[in-house]
Each structure stands twice: as C-alpha cells, then as structure tokens.
PDB file of N, CA and C in Angstrom:
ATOM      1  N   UNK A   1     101.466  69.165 105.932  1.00  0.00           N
ATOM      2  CA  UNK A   1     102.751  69.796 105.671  1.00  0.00           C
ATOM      3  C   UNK A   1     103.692  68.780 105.044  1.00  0.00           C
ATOM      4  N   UNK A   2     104.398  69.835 103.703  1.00  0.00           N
ATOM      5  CA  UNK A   2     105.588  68.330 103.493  1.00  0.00           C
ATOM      6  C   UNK A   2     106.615  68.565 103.818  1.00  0.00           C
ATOM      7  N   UNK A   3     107.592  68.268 103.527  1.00  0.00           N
ATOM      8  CA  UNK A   3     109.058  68.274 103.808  1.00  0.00           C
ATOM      9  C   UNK A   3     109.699  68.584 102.764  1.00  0.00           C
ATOM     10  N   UNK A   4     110.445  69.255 102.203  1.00  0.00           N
ATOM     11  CA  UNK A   4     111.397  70.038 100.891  1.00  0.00           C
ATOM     12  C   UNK A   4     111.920  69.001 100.843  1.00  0.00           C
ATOM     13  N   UNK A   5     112.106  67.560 100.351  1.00  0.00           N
ATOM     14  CA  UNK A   5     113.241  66.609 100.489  1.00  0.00           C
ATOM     15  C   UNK A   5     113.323  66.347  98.528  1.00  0.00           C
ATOM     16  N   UNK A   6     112.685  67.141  97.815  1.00  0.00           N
ATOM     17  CA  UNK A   6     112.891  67.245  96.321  1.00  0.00           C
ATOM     18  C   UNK A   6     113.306  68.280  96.229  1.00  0.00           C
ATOM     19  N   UNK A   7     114.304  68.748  95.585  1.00  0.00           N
ATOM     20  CA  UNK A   7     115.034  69.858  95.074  1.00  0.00           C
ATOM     21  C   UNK A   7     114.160  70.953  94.541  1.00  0.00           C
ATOM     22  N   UNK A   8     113.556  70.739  93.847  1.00  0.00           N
ATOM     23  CA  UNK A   8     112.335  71.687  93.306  1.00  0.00           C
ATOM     24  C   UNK A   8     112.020  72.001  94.246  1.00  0.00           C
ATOM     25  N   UNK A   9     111.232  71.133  95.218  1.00  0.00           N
ATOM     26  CA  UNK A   9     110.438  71.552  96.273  1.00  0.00           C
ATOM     27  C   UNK A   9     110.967  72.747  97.342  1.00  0.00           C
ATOM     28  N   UNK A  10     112.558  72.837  97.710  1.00  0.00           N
ATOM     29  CA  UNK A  10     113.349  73.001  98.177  1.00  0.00           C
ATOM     30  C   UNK A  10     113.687  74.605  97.758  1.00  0.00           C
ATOM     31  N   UNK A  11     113.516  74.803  96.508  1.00  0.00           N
ATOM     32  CA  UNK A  11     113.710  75.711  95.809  1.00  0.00           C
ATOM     33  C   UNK A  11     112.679  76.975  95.544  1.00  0.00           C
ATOM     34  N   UNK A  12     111.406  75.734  95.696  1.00  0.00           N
ATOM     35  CA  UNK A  12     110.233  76.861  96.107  1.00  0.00           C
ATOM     36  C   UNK A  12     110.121  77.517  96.967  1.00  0.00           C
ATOM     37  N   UNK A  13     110.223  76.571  98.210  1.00  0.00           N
ATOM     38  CA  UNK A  13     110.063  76.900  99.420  1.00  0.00           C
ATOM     39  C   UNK A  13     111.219  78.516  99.558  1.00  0.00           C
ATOM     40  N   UNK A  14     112.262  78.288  98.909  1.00  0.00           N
ATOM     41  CA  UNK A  14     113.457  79.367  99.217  1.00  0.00           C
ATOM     42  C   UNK A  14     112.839  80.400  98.107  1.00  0.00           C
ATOM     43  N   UNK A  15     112.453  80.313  97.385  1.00  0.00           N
ATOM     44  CA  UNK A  15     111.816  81.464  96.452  1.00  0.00           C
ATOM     45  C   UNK A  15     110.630  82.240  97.113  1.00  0.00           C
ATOM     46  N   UNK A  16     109.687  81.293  97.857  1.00  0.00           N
ATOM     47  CA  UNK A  16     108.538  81.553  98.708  1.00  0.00           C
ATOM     48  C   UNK A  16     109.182  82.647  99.941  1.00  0.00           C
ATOM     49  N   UNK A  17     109.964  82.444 100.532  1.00  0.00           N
ATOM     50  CA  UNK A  17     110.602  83.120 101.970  1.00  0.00           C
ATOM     51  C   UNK A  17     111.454  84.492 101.352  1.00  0.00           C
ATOM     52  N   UNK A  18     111.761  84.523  99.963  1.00  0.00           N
ATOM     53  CA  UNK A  18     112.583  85.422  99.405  1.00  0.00           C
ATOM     54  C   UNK A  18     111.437  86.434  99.485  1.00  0.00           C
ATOM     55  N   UNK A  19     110.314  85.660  98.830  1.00  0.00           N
ATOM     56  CA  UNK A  19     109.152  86.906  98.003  1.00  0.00           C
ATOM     57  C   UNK A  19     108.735  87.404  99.386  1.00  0.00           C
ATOM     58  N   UNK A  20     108.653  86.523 100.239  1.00  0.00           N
ATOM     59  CA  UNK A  20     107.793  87.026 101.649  1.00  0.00           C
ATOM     60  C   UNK A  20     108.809  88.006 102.258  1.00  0.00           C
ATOM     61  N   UNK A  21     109.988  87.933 102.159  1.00  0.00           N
ATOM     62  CA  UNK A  21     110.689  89.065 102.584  1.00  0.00           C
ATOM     63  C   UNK A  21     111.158  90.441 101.850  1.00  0.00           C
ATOM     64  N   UNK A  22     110.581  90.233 100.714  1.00  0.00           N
ATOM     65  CA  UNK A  22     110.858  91.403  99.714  1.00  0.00           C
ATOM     66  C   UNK A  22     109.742  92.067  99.942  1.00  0.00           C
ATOM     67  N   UNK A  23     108.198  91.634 100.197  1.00  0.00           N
ATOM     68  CA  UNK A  23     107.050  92.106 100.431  1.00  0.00           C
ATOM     69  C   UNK A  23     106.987  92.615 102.125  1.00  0.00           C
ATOM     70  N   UNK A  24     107.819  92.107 102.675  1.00  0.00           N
ATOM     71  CA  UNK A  24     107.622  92.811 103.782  1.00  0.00           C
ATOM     72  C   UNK A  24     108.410  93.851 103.658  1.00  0.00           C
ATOM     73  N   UNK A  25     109.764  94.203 103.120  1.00  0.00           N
ATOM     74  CA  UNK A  25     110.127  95.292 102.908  1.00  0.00           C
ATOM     75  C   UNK A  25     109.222  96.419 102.070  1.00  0.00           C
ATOM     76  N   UNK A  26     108.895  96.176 101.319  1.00  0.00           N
ATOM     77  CA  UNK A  26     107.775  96.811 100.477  1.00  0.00           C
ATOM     78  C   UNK A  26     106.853  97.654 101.222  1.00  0.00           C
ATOM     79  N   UNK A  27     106.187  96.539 102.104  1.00  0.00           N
ATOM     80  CA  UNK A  27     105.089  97.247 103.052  1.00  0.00           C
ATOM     81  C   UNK A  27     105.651  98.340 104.085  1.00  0.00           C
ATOM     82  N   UNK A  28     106.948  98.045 104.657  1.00  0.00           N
ATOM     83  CA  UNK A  28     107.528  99.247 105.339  1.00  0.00           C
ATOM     84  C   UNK A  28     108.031 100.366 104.338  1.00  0.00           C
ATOM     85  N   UNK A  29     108.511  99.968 103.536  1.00  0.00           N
ATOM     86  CA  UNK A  29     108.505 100.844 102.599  1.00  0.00           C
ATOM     87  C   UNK A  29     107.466 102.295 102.175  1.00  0.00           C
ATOM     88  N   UNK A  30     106.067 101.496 101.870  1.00  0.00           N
ATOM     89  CA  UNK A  30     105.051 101.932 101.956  1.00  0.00           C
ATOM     90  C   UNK A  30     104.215 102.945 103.291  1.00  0.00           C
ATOM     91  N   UNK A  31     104.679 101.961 104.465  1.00  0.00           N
ATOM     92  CA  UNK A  31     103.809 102.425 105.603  1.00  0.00           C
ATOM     93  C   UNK A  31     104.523 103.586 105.791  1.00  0.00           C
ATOM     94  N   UNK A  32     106.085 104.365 105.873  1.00  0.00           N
ATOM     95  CA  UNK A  32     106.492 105.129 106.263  1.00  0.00           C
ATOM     96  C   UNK A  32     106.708 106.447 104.880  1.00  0.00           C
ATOM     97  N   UNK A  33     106.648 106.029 103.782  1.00  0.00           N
ATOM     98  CA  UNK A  33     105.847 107.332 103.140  1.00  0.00           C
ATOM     99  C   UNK A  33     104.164 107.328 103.154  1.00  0.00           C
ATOM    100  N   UNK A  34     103.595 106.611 103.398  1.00  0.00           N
ATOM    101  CA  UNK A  34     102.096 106.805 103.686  1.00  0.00           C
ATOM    102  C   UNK A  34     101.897 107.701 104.474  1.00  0.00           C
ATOM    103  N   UNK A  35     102.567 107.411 105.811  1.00  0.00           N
ATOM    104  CA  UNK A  35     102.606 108.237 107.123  1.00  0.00           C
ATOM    105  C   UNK A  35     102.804 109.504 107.089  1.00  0.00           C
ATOM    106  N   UNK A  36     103.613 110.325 106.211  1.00  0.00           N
ATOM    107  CA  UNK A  36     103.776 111.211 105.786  1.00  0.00           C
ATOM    108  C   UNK A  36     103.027 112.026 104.964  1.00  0.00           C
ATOM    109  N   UNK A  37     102.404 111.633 104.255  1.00  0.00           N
ATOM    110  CA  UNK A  37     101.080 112.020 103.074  1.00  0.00           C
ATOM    111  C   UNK A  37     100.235 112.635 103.513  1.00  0.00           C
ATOM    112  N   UNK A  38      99.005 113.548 103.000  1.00  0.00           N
ATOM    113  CA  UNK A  38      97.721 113.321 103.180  1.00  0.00           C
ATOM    114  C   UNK A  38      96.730 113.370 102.468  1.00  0.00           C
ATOM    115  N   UNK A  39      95.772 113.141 102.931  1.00  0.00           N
ATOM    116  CA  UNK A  39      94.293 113.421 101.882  1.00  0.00           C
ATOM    117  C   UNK A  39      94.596 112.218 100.639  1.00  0.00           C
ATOM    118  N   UNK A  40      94.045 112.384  99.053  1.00  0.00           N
ATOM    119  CA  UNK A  40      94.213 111.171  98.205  1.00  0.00           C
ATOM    120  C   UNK A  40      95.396 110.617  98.100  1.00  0.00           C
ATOM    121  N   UNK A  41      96.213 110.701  98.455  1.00  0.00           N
ATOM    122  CA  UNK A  41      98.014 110.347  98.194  1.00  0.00           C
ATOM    123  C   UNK A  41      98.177 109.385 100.336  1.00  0.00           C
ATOM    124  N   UNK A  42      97.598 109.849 100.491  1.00  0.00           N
ATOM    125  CA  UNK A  42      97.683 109.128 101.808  1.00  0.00           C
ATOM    126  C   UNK A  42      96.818 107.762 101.979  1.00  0.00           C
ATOM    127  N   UNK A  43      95.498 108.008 100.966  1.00  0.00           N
ATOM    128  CA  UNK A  43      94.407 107.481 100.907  1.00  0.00           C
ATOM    129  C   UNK A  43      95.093 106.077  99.660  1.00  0.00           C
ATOM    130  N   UNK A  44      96.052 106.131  98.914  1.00  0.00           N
ATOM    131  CA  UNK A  44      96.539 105.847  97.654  1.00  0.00           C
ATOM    132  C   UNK A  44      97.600 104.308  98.238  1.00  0.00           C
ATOM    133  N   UNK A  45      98.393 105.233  99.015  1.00  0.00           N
ATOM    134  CA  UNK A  45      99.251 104.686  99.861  1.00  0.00           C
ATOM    135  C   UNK A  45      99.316 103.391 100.533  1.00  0.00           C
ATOM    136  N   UNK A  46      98.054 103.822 101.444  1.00  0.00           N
ATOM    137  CA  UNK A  46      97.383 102.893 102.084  1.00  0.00           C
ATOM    138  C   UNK A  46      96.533 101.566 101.625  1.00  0.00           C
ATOM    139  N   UNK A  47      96.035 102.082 100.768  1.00  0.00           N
ATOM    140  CA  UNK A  47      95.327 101.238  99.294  1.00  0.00           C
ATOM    141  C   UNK A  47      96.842 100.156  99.235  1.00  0.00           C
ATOM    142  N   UNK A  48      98.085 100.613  98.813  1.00  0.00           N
ATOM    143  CA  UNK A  48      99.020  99.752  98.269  1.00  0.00           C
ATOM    144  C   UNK A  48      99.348  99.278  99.171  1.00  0.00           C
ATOM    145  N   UNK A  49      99.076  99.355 100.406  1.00  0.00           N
ATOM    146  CA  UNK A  49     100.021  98.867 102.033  1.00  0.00           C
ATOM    147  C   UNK A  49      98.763  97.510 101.875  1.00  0.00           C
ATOM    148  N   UNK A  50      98.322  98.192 101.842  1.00  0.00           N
ATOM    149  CA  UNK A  50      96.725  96.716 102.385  1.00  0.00           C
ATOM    150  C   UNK A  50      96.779  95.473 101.283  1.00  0.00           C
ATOM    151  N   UNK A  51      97.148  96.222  99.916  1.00  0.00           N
ATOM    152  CA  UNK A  51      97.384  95.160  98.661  1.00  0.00           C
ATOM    153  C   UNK A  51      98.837  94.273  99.265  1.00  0.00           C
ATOM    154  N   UNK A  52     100.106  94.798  99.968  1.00  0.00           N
ATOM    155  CA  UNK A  52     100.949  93.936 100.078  1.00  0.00           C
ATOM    156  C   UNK A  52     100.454  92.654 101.128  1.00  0.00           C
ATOM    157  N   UNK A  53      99.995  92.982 102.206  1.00  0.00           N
ATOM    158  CA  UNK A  53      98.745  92.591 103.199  1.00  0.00           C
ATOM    159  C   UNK A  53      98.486  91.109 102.550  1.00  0.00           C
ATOM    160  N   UNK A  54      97.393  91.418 101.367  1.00  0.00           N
ATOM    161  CA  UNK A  54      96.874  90.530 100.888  1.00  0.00           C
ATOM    162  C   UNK A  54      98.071  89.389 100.183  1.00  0.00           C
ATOM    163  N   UNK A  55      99.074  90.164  99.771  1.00  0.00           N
ATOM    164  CA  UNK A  55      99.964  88.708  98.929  1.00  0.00           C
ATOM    165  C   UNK A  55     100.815  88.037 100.562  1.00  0.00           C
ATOM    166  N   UNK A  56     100.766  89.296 101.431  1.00  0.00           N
ATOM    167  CA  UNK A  56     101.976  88.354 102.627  1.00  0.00           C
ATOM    168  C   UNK A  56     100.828  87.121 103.060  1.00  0.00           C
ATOM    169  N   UNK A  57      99.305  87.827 103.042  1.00  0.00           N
ATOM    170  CA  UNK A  57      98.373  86.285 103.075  1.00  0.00           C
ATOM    171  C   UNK A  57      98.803  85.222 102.625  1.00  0.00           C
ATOM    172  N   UNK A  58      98.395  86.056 101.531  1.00  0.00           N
ATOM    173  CA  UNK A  58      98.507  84.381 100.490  1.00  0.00           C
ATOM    174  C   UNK A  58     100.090  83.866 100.271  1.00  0.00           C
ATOM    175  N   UNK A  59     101.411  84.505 100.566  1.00  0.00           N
ATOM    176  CA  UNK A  59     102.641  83.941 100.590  1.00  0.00           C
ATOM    177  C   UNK A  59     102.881  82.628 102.328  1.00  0.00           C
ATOM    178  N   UNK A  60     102.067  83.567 103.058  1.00  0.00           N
ATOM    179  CA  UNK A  60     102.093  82.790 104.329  1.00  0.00           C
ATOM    180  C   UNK A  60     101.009  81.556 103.861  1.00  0.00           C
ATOM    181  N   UNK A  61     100.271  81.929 103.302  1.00  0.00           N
ATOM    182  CA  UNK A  61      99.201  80.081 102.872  1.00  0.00           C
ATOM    183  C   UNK A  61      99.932  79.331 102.149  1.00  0.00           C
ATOM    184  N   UNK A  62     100.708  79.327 101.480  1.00  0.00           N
ATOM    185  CA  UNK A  62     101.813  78.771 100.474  1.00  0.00           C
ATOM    186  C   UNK A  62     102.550  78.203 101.638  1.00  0.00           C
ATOM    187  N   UNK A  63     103.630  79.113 102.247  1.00  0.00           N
ATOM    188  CA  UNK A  63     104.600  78.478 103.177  1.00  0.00           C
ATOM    189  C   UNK A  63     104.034  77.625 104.242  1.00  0.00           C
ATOM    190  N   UNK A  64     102.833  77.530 104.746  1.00  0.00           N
ATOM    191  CA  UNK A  64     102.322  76.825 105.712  1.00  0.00           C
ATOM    192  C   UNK A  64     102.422  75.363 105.024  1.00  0.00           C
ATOM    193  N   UNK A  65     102.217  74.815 103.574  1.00  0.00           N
ATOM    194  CA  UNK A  65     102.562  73.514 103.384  1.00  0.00           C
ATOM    195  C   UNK A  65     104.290  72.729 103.614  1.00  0.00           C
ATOM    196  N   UNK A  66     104.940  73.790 104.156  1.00  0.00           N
ATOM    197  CA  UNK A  66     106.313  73.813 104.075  1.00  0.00           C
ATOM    198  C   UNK A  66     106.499  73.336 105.769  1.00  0.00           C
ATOM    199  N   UNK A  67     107.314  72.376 106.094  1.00  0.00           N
ATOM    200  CA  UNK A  67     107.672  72.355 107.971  1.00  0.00           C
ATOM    201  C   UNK A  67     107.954  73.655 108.254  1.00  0.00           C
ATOM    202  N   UNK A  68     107.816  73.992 109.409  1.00  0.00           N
ATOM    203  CA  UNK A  68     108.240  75.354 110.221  1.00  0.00           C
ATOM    204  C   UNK A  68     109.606  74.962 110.694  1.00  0.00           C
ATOM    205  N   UNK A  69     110.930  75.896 110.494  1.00  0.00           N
ATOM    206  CA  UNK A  69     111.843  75.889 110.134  1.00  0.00           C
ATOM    207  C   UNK A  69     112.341  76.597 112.101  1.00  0.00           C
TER     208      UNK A  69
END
C-alpha cells in the first residue's frame, strides 16, 4: 500500500472513491428496477447489476493500493 503523498496520486485515489460511489449508485439503481421486471427485461437487468459487480471489483483492487482511510 502507498500513501497519496504526490498530488497526482492524491487525485486518483479521489477520482477512484468518486467512480466507486457513482457505481454503487448505479447498481441500486439497477437492483430496484430489476426487481420489478420480468422474464428477458428482468433477465437484462440483472446481466447489468452483475456487470457493475465486476467494475466495484476491480475499483476496490485499485483502491486497496491506497491506505485505508
């Protein structure tokens, strides 16, 4: 883990926590018209809930080089 003590670095890290919180809105976004749906449009939904899934992965593997705050 490093420490944000370069401005850039600093800047990522705050761009990184932005995206991770825009994607978690997203996914609620998603989960509560999913919930509502059915059949291919429910099936569609869910498809896009699981794709946000995969970037909050990979946004949380990014922030893990960052100290825990």
């Amino acid at each position: 883990m490093t420490t944000p003590s370069d401005p850039s670095l600093a800047a990522l890290e705050q761009s990184l926590l932005h995206a991770s919180a825009v994607v978690r809105c997203l996914a609620a976004v998603i989960y509560e018209t999913g919930d509502s749906l059915s059949g291919p449009k429910r099936d569609l939904a869910f498809s896009a809930l699981h794709l946000t899934e995969v970037i909050q992965s990979d946004l949380d593997s990014s922030l893990a080089y960052f100290d825990p705050r």
